[in-house]
Protein backbone atom coordinates (compact mmCIF):
# COMPACT_ATOMS: atom_id res chain seq x y z
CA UNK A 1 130.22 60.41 -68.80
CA UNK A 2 129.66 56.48 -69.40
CA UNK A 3 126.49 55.62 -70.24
CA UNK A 4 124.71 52.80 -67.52
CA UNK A 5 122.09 50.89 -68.22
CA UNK A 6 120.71 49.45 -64.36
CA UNK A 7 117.82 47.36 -66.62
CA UNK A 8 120.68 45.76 -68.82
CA UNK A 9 123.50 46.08 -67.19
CA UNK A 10 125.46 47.03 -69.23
CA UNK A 11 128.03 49.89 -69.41
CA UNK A 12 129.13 52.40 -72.42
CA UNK A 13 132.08 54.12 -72.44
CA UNK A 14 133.28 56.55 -74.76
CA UNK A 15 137.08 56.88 -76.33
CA UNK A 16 138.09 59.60 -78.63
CA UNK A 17 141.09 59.58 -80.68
CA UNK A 18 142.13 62.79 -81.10
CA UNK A 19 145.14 64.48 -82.78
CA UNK A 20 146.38 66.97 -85.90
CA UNK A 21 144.90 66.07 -89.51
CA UNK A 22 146.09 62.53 -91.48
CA UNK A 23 148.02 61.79 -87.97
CA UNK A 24 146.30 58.35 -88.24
CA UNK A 25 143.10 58.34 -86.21
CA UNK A 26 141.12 56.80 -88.51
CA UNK A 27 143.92 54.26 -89.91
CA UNK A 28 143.63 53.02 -86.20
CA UNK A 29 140.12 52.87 -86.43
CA UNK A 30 139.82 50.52 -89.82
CA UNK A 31 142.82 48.67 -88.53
CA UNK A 32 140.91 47.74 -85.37
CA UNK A 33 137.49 47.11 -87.29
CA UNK A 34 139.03 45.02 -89.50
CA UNK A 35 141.03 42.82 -87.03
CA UNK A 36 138.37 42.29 -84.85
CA UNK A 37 135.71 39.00 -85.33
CA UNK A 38 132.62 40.41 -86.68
CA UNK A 39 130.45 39.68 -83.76
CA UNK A 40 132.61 41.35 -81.07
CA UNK A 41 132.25 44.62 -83.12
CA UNK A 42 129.46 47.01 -84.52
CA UNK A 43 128.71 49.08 -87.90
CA UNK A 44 131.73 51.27 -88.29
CA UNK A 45 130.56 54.90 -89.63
CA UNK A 46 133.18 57.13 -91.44
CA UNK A 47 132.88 60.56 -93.37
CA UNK A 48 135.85 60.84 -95.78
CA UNK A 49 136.82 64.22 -97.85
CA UNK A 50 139.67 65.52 -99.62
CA UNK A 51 140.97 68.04 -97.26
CA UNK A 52 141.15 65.33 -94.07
CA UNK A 53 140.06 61.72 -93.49
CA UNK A 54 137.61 62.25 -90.68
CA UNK A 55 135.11 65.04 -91.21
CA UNK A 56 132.76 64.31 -88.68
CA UNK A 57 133.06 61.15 -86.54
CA UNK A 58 133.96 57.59 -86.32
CA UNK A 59 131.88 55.37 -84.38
CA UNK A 60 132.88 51.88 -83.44
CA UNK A 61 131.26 49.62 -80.19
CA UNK A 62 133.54 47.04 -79.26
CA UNK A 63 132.21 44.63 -76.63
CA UNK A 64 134.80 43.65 -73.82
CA UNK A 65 132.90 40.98 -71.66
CA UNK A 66 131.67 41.84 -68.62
CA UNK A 67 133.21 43.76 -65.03
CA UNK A 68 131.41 43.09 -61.94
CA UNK A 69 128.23 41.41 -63.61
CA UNK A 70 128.35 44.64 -66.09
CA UNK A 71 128.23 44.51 -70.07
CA UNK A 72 131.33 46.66 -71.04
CA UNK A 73 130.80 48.09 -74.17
CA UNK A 74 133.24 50.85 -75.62
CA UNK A 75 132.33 53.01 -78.19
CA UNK A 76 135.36 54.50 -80.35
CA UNK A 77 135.48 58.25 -81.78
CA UNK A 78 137.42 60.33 -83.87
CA UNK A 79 137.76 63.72 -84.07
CA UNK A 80 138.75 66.27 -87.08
CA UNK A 81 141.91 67.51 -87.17
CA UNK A 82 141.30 70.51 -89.26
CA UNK A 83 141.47 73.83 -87.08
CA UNK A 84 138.44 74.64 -89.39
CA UNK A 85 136.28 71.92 -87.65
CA UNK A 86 136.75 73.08 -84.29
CA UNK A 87 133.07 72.98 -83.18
CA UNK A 88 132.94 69.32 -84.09
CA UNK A 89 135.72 68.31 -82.20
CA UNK A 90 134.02 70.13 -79.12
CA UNK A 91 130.73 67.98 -79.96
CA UNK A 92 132.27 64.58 -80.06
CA UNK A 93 134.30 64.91 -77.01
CA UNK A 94 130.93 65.51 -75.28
CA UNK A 95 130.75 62.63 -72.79
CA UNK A 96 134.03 61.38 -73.11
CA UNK A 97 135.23 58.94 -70.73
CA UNK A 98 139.16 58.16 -72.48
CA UNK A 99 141.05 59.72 -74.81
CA UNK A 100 144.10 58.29 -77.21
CA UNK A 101 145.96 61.60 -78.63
CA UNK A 102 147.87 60.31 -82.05
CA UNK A 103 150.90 62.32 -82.97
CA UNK A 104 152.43 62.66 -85.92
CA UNK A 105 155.76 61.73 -86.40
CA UNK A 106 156.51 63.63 -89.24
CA UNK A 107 158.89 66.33 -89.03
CA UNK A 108 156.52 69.24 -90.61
CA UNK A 109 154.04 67.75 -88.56
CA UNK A 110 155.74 68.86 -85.52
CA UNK A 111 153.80 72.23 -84.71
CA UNK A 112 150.81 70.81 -85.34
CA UNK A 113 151.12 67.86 -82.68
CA UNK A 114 151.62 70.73 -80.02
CA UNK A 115 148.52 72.62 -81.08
CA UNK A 116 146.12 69.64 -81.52
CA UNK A 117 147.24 68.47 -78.29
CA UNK A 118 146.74 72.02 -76.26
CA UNK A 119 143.47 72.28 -77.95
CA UNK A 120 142.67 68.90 -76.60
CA UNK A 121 143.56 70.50 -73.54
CA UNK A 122 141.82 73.51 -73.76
CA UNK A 123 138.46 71.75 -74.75
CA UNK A 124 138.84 69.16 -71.88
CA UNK A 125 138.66 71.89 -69.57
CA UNK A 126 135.97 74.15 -71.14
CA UNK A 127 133.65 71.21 -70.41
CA UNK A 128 134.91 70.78 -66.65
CA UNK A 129 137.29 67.85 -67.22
CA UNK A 130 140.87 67.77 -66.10
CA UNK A 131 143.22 66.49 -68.35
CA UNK A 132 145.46 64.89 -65.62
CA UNK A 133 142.24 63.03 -64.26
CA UNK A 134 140.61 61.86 -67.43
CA UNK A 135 142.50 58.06 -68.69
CA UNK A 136 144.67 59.85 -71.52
CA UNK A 137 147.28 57.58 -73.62
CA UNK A 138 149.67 59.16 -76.26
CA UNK A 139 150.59 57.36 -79.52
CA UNK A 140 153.05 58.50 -81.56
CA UNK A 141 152.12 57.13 -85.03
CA UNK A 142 154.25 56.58 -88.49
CA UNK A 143 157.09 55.65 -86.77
CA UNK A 144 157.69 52.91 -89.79
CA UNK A 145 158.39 56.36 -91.56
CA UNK A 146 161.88 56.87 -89.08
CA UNK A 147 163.93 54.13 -91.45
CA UNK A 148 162.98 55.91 -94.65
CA UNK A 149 164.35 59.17 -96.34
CA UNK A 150 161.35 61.58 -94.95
CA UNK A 151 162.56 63.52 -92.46
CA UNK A 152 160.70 62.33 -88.82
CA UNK A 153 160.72 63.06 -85.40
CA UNK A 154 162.76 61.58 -82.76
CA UNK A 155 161.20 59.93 -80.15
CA UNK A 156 162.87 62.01 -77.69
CA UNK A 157 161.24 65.35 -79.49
CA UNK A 158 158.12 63.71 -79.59
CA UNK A 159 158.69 63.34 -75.65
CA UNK A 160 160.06 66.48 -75.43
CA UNK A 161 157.30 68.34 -77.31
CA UNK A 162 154.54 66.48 -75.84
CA UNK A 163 154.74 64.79 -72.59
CA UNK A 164 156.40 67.63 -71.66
CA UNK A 165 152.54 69.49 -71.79
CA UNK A 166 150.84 66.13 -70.66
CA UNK A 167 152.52 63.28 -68.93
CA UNK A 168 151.33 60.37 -69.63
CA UNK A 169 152.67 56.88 -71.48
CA UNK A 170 153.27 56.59 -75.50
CA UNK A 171 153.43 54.23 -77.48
CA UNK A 172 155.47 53.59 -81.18
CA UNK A 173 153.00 52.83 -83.78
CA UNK A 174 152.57 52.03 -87.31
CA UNK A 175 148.99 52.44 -87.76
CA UNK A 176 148.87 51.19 -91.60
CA UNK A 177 151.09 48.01 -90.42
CA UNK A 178 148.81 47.44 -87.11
CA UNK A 179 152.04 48.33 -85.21
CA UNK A 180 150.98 49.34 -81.74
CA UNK A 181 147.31 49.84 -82.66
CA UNK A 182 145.83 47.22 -80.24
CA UNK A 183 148.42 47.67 -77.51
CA UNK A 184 147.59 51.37 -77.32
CA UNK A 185 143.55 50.65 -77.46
CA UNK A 186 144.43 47.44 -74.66
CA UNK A 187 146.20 50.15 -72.80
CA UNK A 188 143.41 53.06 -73.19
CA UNK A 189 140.33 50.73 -72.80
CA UNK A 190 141.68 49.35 -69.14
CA UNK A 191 141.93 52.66 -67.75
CA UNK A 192 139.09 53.95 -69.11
CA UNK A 193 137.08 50.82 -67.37
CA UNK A 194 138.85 51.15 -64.29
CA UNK A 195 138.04 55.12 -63.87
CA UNK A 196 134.54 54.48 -65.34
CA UNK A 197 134.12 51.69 -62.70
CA UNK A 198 135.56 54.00 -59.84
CA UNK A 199 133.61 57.21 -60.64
CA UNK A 200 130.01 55.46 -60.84
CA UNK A 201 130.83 52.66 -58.05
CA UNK A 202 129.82 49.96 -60.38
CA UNK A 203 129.78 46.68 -58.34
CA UNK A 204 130.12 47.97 -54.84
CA UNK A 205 127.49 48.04 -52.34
């Protein structure tokens, strides 16, 4: 649920990037942080340890202007991919308003995109959110990894596998090159907006 501020107004939204382990959630993050001008972006807070990037959560407020006299500001998350930190991931999607699921597009990977993305799923719903109402975009990351010798996913496998369970558009990314990374957040961030407007009635009498 987005935070609004009547005093201020101004309007917080929350996005999660979730997905399996060293998919590339918190590449996108850094990439995005470190793109952006310094003043259009806040502290960036990141737990790192050897057995996956993210051990807690990533925390990034990006301020898009204003909609309808409002102050958008969006507030970035990532989750842990680990099946150990299960209870975290439940935590941080507390309050969520969009979600961006990163695949993997690496072959052995392949399992583990289906159950990260059902246990998206199954979260979603255990706190009374339907994920085929909530803004959802896919991104199927590493794809810079398809021209080398590693064995990778097609793009019609990563269809097959997951919009299959969740229909929804994906984009190719590269999320050490920047490839895709701020198309997919452009992409997440208006629908988020546009359902956080619609759901509170921001700017309507």
């Amino acid at each position: 649920m987005a935070l609004i501020d009547l005093s201020k107004k101004e309007v917080h939204c929350k996005i999660v990037y979730y997905g399996p382990g060293r998919c590339g959630k918190t590449t996108n993050l850094l990439y995005i942080y470190n793109a952006m001008n310094a003043k259009a972006r806040g502290k960036m807070l990141t737990i790192e340890t050897k057995g996956d990037r993210t051990l807690f959560f990533d925390l990034l407020p990006i301020n898009l202007g204003k909609v309808n006299g409002f102050e958008i500001r969006i507030q970035l998350y990532t989750v842990p991919g680990q099946v150990i930190y299960a209870a975290t991931r439940k935590l941080v999607l507390k309050g969520v308003d969009g979600l961006v699921f990163v695949a993997d597009s690496l072959r052995v990977r392949q399992a583990k995109n289906i159950e990260s993305l059902e246990d998206m799923k199954a979260n979603l719903r255990e706190q009374n959110i339907n994920p085929d109402e909530i803004p959802i975009v896919m991104q199927y990351n590493k794809r810079d990894l398809a021209d080398t010798p590693i064995p990778t996913l097609e793009i019609e496998e990563l269809d097959r596998d997951l919009k299959s369970r969740l229909d929804t558009m994906a984009f190719e990314a590269a999320a050490t090159k920047g490839l895709g990374v701020f198309e997919t957040l452009k992409e997440i961030s208006k629908r988020t907006i546009r359902y956080v407007a619609e759901k509170n009635l921001i700017g309507k009498k």
